[in-house]
N, C-alpha and C. Protein backbone atom coordinates (compact mmCIF):
# COMPACT_ATOMS: atom_id res chain seq x y z
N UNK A 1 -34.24 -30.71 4.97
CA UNK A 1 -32.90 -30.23 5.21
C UNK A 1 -32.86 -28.73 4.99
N UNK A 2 -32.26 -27.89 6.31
CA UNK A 2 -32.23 -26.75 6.08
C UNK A 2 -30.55 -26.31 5.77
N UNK A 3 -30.20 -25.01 4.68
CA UNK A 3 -29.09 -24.72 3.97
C UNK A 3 -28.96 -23.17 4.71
N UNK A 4 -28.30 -23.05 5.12
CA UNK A 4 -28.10 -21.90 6.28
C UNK A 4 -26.79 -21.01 5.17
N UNK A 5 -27.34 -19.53 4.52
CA UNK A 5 -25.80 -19.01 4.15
C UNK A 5 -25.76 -18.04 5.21
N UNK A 6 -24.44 -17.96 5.24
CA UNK A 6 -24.18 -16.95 6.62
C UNK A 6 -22.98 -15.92 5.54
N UNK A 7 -23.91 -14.22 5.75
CA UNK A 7 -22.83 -13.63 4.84
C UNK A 7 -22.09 -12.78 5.52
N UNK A 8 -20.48 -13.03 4.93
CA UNK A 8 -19.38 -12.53 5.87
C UNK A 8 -19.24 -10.83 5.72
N UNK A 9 -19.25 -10.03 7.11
CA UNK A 9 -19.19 -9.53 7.64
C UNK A 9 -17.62 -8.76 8.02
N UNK A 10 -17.22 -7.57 7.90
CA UNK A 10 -15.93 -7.02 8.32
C UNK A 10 -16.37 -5.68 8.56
N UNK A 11 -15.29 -5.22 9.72
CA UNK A 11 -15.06 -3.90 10.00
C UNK A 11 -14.15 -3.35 9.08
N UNK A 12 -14.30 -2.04 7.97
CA UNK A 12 -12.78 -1.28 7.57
C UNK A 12 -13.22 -0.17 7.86
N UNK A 13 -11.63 0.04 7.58
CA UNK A 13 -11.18 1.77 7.97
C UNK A 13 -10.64 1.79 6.71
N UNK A 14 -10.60 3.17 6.15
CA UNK A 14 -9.43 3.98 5.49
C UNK A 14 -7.95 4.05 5.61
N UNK A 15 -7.63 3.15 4.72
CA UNK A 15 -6.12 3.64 5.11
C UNK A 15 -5.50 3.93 4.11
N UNK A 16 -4.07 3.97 4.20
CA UNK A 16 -3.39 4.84 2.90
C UNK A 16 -1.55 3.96 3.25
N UNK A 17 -1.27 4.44 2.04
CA UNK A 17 0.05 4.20 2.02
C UNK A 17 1.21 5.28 1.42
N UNK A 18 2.08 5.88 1.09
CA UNK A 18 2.51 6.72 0.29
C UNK A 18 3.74 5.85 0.01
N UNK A 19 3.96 6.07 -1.55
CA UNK A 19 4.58 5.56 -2.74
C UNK A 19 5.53 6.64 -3.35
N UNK A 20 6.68 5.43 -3.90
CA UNK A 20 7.83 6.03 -4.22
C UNK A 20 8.75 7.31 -3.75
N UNK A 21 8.74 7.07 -1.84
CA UNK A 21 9.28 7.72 -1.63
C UNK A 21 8.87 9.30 -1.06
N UNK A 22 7.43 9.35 -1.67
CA UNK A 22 6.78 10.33 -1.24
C UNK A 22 6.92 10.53 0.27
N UNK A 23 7.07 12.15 0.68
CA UNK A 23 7.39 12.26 2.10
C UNK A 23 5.93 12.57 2.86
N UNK A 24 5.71 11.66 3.63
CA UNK A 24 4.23 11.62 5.02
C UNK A 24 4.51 12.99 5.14
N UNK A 25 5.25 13.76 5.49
CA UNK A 25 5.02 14.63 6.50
C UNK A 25 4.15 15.94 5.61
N UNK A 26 3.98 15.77 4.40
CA UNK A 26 3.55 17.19 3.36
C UNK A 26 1.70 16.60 3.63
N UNK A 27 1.46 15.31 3.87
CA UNK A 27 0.11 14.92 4.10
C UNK A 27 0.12 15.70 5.68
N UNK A 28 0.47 15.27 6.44
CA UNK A 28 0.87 15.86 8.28
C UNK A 28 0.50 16.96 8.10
N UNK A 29 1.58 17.93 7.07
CA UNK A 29 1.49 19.13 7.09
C UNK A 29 0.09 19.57 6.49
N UNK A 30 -0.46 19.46 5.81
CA UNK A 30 -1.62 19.69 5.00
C UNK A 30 -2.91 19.41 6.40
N UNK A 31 -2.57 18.29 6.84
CA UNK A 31 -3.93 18.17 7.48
C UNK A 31 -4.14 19.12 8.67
N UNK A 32 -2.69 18.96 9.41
CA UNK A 32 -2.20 20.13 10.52
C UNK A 32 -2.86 21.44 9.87
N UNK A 33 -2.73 22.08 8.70
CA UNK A 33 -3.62 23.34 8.51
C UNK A 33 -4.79 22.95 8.63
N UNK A 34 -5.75 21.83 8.35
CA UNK A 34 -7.18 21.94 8.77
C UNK A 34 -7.47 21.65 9.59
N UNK A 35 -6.82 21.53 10.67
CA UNK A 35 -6.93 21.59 12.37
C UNK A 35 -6.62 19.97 12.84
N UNK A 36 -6.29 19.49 11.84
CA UNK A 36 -6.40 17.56 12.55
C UNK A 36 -4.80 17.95 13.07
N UNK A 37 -4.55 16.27 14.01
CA UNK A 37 -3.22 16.13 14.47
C UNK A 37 -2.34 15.37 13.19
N UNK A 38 -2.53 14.86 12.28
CA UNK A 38 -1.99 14.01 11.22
C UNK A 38 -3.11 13.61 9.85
N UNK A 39 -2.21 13.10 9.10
CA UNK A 39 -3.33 12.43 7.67
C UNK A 39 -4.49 11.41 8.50
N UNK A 40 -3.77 10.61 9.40
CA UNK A 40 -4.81 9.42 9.90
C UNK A 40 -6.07 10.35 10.17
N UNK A 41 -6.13 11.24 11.28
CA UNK A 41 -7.35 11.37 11.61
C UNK A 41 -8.04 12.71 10.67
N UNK A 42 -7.22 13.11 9.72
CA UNK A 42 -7.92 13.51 8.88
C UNK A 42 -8.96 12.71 7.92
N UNK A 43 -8.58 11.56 7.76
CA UNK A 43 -8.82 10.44 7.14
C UNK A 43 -9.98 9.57 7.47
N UNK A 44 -9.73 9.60 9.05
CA UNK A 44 -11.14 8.93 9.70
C UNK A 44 -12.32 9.84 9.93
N UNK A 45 -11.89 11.19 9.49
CA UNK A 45 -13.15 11.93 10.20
C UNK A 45 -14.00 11.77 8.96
N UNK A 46 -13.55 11.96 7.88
CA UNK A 46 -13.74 11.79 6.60
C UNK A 46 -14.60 10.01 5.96
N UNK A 47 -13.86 9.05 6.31
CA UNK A 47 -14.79 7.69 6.54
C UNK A 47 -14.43 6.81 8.01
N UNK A 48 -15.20 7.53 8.65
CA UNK A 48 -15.15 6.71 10.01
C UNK A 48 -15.29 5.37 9.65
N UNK A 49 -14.71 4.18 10.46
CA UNK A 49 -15.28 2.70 10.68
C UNK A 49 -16.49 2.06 9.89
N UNK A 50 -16.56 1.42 9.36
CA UNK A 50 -17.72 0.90 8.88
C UNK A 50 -17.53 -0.79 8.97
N UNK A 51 -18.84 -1.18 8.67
CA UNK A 51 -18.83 -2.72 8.44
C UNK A 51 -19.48 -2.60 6.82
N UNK A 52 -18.79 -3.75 6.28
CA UNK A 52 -18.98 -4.39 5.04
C UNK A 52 -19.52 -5.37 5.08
N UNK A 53 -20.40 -5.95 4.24
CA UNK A 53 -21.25 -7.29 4.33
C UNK A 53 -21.64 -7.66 2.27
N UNK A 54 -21.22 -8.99 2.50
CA UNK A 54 -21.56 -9.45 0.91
C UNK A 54 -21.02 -9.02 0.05
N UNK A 55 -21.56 -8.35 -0.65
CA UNK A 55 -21.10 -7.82 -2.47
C UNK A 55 -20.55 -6.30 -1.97
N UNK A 56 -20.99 -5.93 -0.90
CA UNK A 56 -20.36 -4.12 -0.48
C UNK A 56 -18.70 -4.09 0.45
N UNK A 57 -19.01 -5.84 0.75
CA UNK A 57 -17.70 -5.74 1.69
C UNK A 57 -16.45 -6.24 0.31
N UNK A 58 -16.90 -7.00 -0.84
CA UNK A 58 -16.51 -7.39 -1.77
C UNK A 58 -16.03 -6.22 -2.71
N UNK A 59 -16.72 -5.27 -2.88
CA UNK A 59 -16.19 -4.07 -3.58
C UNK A 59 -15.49 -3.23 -2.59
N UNK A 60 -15.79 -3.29 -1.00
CA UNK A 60 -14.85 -2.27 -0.29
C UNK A 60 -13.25 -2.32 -0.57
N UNK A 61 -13.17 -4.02 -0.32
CA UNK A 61 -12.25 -4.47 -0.79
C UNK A 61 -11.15 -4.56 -1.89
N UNK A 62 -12.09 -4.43 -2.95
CA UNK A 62 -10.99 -3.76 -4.17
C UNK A 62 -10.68 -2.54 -4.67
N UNK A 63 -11.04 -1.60 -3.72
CA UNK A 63 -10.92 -0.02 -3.77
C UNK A 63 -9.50 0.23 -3.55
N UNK A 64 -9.04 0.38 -4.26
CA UNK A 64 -7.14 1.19 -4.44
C UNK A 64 -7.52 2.75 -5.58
N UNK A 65 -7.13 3.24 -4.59
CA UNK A 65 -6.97 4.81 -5.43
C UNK A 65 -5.90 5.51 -5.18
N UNK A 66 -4.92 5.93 -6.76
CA UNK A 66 -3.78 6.40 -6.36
C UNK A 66 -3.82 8.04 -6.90
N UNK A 67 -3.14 8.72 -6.48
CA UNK A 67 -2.77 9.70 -7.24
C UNK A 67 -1.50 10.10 -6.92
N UNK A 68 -1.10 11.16 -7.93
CA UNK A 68 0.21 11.92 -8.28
C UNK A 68 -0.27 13.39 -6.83
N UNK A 69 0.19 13.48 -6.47
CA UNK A 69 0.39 14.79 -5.52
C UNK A 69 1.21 15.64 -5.73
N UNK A 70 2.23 15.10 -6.23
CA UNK A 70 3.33 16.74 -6.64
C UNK A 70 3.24 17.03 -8.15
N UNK A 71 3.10 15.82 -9.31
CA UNK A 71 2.45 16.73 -10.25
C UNK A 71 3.92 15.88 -11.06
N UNK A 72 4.61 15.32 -10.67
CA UNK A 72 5.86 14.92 -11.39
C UNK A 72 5.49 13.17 -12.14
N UNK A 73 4.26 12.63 -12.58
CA UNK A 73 4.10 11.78 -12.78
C UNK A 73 3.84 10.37 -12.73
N UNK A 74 3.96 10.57 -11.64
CA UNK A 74 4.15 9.45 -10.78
C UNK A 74 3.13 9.03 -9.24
N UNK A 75 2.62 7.85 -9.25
CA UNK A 75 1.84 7.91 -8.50
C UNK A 75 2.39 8.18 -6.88
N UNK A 76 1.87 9.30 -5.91
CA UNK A 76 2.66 8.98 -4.63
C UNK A 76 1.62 8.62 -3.46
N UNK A 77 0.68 8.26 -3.83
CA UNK A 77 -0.50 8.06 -2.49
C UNK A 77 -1.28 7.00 -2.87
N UNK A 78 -1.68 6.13 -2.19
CA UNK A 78 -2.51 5.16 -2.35
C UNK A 78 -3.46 4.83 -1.47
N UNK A 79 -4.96 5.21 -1.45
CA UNK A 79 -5.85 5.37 -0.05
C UNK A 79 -6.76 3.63 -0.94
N UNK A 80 -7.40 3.20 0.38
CA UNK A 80 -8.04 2.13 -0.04
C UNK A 80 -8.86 1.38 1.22
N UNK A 81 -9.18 0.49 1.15
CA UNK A 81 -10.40 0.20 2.75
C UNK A 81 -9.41 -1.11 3.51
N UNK A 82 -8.97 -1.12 4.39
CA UNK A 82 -8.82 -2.08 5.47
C UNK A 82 -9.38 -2.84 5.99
N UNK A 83 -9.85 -3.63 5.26
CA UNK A 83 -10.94 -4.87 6.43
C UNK A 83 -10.78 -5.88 7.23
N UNK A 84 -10.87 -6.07 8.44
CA UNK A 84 -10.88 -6.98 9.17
C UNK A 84 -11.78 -7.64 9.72
């Protein structure tokens, strides 16, 4: 008897969210000075597409990183991996 593991496999991207209100457009604006059209493709140039597999798609997965951006305490950005 043969036991076949088959290990699962996903595409992520980078994505982000902004918290409590924080305004998108100061990310827009920021990236607009380094020549991108928005945060997104500042974002992808930075981690293009990837595939995850096993224990790497398992840790892509629990990657949440927040920070404070204006400095008032509070977390307003949250970047982390998208897998599908």
């Amino acid at each position: 008897m043969f036991v076949m593991s088959c290990e699962v496999c996903k595409t992520c991207q980078i994505s982000f969210e902004t918290l409590n209100g924080y305004n998108i457009s100061d990310l827009n604006a920021a990236a607009s000075i380094m020549g991108y059209s928005n945060w997104d493709s500042y974002l992808e140039s930075l981690y293009p597409s990837e595939e995850f597999c096993g224990a790497a798609l398992d840790a892509a997965e629990e990657v949440s990183e927040s920070a404070d951006l204006n400095g008032d305490g509070t977390s307003d950005y949250r970047s982390f991996w998208d897998c599908n």
